[in-house]
PDB file of N, CA and C in Angstrom:
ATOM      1  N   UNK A   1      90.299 143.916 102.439  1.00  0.00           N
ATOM      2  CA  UNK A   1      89.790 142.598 102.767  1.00  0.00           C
ATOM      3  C   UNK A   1      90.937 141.592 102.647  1.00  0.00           C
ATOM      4  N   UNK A   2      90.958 140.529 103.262  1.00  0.00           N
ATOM      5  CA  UNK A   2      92.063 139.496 103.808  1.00  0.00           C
ATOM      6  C   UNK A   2      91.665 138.376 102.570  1.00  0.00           C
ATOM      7  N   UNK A   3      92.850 138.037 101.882  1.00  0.00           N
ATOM      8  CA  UNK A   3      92.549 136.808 101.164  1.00  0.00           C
ATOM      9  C   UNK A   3      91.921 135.689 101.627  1.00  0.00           C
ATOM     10  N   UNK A   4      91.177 134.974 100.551  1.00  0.00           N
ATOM     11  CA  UNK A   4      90.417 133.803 101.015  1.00  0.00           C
ATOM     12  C   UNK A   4      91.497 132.834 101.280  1.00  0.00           C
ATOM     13  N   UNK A   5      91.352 132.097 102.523  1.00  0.00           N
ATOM     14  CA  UNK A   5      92.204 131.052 102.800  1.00  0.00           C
ATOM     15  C   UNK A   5      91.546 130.006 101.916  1.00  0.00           C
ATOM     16  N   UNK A   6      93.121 129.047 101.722  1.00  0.00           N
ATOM     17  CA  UNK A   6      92.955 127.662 101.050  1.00  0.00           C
ATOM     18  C   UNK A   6      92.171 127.187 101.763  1.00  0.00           C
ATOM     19  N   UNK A   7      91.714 125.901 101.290  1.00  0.00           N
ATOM     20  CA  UNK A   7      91.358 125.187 101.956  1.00  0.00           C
ATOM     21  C   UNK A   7      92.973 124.221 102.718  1.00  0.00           C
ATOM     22  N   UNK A   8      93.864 124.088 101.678  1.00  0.00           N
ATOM     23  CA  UNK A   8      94.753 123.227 101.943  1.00  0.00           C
ATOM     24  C   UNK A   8      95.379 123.978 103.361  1.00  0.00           C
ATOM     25  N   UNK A   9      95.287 125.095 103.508  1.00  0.00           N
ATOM     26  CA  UNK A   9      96.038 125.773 104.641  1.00  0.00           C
ATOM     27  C   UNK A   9      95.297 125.566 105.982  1.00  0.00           C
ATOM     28  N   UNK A  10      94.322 125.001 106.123  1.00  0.00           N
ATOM     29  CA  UNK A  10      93.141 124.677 106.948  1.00  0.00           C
ATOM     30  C   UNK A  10      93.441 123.338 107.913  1.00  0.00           C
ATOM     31  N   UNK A  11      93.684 123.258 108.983  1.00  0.00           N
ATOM     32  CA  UNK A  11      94.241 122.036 109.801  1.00  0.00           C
ATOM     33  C   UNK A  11      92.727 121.103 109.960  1.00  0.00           C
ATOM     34  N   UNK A  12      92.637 120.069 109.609  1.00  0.00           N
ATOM     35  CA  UNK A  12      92.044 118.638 110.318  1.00  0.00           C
ATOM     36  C   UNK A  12      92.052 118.554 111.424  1.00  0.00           C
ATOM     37  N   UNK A  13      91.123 118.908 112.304  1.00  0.00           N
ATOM     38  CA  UNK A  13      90.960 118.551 114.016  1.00  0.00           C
ATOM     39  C   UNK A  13      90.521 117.341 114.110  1.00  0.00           C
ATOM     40  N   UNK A  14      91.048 116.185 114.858  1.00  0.00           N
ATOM     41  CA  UNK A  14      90.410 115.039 115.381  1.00  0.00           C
ATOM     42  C   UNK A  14      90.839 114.882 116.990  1.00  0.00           C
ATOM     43  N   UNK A  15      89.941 114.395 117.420  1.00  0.00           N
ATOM     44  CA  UNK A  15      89.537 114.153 118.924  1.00  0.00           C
ATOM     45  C   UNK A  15      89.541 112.703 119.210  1.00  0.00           C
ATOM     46  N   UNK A  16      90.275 111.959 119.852  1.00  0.00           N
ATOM     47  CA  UNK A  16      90.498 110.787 120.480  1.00  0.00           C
ATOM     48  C   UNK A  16      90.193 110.673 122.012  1.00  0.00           C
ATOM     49  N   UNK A  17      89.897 109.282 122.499  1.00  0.00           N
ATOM     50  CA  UNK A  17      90.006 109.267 123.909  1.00  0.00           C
ATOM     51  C   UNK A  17      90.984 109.542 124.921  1.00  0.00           C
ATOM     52  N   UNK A  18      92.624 109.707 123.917  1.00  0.00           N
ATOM     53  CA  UNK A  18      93.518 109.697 124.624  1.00  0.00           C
ATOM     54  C   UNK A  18      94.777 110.070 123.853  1.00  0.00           C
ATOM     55  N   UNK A  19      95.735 110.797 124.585  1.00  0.00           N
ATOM     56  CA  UNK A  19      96.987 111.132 123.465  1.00  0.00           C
ATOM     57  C   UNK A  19      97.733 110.002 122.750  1.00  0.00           C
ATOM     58  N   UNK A  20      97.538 108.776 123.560  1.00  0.00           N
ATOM     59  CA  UNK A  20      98.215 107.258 122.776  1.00  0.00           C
ATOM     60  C   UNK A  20      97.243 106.757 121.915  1.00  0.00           C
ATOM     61  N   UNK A  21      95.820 107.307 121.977  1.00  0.00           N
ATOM     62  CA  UNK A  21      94.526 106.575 120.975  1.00  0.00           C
ATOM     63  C   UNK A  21      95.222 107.389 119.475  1.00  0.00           C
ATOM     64  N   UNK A  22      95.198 108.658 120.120  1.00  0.00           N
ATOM     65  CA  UNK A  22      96.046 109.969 119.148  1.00  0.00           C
ATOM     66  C   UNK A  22      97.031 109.435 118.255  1.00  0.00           C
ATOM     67  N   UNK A  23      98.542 109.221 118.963  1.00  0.00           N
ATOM     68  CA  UNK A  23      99.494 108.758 118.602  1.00  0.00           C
ATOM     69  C   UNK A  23      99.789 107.152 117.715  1.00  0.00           C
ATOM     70  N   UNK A  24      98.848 106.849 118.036  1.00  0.00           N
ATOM     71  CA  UNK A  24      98.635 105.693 117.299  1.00  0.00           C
ATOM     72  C   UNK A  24      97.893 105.713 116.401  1.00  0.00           C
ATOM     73  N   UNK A  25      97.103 106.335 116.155  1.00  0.00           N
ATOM     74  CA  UNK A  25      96.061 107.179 114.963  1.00  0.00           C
ATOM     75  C   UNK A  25      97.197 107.388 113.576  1.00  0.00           C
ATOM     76  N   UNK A  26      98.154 108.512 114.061  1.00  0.00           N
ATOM     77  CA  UNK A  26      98.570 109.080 113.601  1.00  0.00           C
ATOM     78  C   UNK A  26     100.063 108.336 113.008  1.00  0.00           C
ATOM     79  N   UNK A  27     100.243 107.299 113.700  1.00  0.00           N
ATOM     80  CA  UNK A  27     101.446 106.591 112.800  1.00  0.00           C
ATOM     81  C   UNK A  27     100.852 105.558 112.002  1.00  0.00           C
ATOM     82  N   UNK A  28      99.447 105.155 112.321  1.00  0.00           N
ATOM     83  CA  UNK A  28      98.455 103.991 111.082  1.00  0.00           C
ATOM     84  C   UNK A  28      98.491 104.711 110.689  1.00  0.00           C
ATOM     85  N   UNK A  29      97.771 106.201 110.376  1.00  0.00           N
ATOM     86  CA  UNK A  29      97.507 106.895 108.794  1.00  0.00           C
ATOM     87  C   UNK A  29      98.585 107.758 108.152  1.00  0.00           C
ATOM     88  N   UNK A  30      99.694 108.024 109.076  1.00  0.00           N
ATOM     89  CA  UNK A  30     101.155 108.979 108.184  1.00  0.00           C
ATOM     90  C   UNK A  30     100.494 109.601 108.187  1.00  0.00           C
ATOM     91  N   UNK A  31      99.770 110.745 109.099  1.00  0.00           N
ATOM     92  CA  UNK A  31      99.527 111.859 109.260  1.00  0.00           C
ATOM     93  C   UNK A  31     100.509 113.031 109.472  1.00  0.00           C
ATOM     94  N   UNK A  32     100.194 113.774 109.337  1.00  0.00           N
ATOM     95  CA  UNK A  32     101.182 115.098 109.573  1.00  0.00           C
ATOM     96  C   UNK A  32     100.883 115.783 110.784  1.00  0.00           C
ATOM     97  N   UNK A  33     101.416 115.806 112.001  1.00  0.00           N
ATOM     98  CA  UNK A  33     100.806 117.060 112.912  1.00  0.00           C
ATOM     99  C   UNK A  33     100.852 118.376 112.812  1.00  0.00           C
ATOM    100  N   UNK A  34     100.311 119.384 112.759  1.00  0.00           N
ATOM    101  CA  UNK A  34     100.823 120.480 112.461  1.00  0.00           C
ATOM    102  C   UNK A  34     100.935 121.137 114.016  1.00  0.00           C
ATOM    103  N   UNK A  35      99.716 120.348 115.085  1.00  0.00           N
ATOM    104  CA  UNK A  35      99.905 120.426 116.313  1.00  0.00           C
ATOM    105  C   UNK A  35      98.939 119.811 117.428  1.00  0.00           C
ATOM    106  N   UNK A  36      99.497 120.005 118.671  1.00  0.00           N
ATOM    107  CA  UNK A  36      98.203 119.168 119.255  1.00  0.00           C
ATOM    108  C   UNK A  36      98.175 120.313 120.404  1.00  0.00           C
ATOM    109  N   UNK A  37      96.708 120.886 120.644  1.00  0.00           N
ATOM    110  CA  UNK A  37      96.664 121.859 121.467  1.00  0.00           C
ATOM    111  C   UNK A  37      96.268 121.292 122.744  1.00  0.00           C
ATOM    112  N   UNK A  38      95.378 120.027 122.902  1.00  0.00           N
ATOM    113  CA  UNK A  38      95.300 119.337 124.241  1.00  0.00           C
ATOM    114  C   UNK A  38      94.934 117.848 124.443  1.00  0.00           C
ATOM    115  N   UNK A  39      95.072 117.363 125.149  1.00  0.00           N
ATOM    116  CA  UNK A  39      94.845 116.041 125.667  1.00  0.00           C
ATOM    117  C   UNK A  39      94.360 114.882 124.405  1.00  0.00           C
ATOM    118  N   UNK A  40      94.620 114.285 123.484  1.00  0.00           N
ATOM    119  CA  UNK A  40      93.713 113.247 122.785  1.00  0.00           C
ATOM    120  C   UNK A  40      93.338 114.542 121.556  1.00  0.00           C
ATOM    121  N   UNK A  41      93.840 115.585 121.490  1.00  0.00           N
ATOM    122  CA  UNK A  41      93.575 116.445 120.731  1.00  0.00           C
ATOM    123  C   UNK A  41      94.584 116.574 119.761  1.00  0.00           C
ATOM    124  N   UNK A  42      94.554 116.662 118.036  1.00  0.00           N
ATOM    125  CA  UNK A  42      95.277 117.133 116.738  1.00  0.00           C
ATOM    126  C   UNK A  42      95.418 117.801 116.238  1.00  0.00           C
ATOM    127  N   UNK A  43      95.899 118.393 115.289  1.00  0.00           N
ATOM    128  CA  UNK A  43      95.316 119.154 114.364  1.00  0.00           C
ATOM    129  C   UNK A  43      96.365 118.479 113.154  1.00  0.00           C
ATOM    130  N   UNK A  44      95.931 118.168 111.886  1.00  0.00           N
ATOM    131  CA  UNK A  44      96.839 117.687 111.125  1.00  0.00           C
ATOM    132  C   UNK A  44      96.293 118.272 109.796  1.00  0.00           C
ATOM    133  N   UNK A  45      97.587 118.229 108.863  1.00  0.00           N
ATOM    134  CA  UNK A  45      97.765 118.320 107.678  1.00  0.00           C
ATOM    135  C   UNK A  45      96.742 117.591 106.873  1.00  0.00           C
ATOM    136  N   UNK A  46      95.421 118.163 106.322  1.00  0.00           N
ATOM    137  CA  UNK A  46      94.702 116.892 105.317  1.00  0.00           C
ATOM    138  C   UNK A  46      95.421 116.214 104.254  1.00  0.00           C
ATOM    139  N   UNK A  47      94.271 115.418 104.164  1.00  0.00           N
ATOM    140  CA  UNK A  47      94.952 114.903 102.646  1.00  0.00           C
ATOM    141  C   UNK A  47      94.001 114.366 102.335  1.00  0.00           C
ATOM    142  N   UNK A  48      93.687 113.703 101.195  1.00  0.00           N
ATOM    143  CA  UNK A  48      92.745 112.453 100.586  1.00  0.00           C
ATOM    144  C   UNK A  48      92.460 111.483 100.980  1.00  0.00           C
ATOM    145  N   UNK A  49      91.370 111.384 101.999  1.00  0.00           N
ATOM    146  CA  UNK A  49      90.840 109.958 102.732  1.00  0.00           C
ATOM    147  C   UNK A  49      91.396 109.968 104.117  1.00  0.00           C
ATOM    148  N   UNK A  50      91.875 110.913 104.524  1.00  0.00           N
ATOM    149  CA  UNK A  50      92.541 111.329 105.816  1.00  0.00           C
ATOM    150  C   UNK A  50      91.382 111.004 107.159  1.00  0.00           C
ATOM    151  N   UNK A  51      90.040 111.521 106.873  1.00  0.00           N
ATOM    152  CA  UNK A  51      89.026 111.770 107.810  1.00  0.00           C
ATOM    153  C   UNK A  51      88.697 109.864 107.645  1.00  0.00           C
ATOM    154  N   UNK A  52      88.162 109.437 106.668  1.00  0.00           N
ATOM    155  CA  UNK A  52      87.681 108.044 106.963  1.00  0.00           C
ATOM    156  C   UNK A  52      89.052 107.096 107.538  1.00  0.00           C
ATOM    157  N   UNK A  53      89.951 107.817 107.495  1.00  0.00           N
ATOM    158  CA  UNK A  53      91.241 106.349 107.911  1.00  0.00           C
ATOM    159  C   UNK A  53      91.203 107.090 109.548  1.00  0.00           C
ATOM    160  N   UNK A  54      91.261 108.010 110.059  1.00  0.00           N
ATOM    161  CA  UNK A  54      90.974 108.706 111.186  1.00  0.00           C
ATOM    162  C   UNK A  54      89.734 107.855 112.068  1.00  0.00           C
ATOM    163  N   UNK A  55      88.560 107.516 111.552  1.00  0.00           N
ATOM    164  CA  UNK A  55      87.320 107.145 111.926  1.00  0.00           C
ATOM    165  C   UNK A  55      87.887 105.931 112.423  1.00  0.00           C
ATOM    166  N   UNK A  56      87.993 104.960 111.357  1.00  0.00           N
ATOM    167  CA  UNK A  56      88.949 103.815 111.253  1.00  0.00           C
ATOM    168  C   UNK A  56      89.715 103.631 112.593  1.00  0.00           C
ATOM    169  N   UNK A  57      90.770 104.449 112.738  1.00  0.00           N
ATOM    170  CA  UNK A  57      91.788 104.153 113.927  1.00  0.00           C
ATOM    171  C   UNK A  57      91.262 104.720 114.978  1.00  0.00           C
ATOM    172  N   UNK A  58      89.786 105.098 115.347  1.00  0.00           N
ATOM    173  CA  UNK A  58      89.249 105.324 116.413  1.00  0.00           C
ATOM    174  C   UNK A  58      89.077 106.579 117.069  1.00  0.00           C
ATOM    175  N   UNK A  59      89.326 107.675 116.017  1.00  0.00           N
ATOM    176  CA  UNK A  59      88.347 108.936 116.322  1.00  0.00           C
ATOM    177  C   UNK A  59      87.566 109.004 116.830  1.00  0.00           C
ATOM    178  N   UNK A  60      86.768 109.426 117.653  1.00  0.00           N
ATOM    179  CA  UNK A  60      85.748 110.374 118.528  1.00  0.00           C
ATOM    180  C   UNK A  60      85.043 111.197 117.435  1.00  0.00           C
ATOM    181  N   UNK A  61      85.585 112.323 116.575  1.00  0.00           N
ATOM    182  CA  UNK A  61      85.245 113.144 115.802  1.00  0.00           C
ATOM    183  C   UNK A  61      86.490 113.900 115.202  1.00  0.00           C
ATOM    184  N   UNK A  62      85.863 114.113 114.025  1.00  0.00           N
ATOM    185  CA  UNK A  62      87.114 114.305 112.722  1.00  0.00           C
ATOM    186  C   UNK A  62      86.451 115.693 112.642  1.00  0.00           C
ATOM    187  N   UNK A  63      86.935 116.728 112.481  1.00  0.00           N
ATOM    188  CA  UNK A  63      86.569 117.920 112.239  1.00  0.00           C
ATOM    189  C   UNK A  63      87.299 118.747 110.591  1.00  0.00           C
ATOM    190  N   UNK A  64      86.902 118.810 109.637  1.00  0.00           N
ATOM    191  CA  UNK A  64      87.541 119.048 108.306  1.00  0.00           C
ATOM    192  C   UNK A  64      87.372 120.770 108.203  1.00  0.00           C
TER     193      UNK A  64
END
């Protein structure tokens, strides 16, 4: 059986209207990308309060 993943190893998906709604998301909160697989699409490094500052700069949906 495969070790239980962290949680910390686990990417933050958030969904924006747009890769600049994105990009601008992401320099208000000092996010981390770990990557963006498409359009207005993230995946980032969590952290503490990551998802409500996300909402904040105009997320669509925060996925934890």
């Amino acid at each position: 059986m495969p070790p239980a993943l962290s949680s910390d190893l686990l990417p933050l998906v958030a969904v924006f209207p747009s890769d600049d709604d994105a990009l601008a998301a992401i320099r208000e909160t000092c996010a981390e990308v770990m990557r963006s697989p498409a359009p207005g699409v993230v995946l980032l490094r969590p952290f503490q309060g990551l998802r409500e500052r996300l909402y904040a700069a105009g997320a669509a949906v925060v996925v934890c």
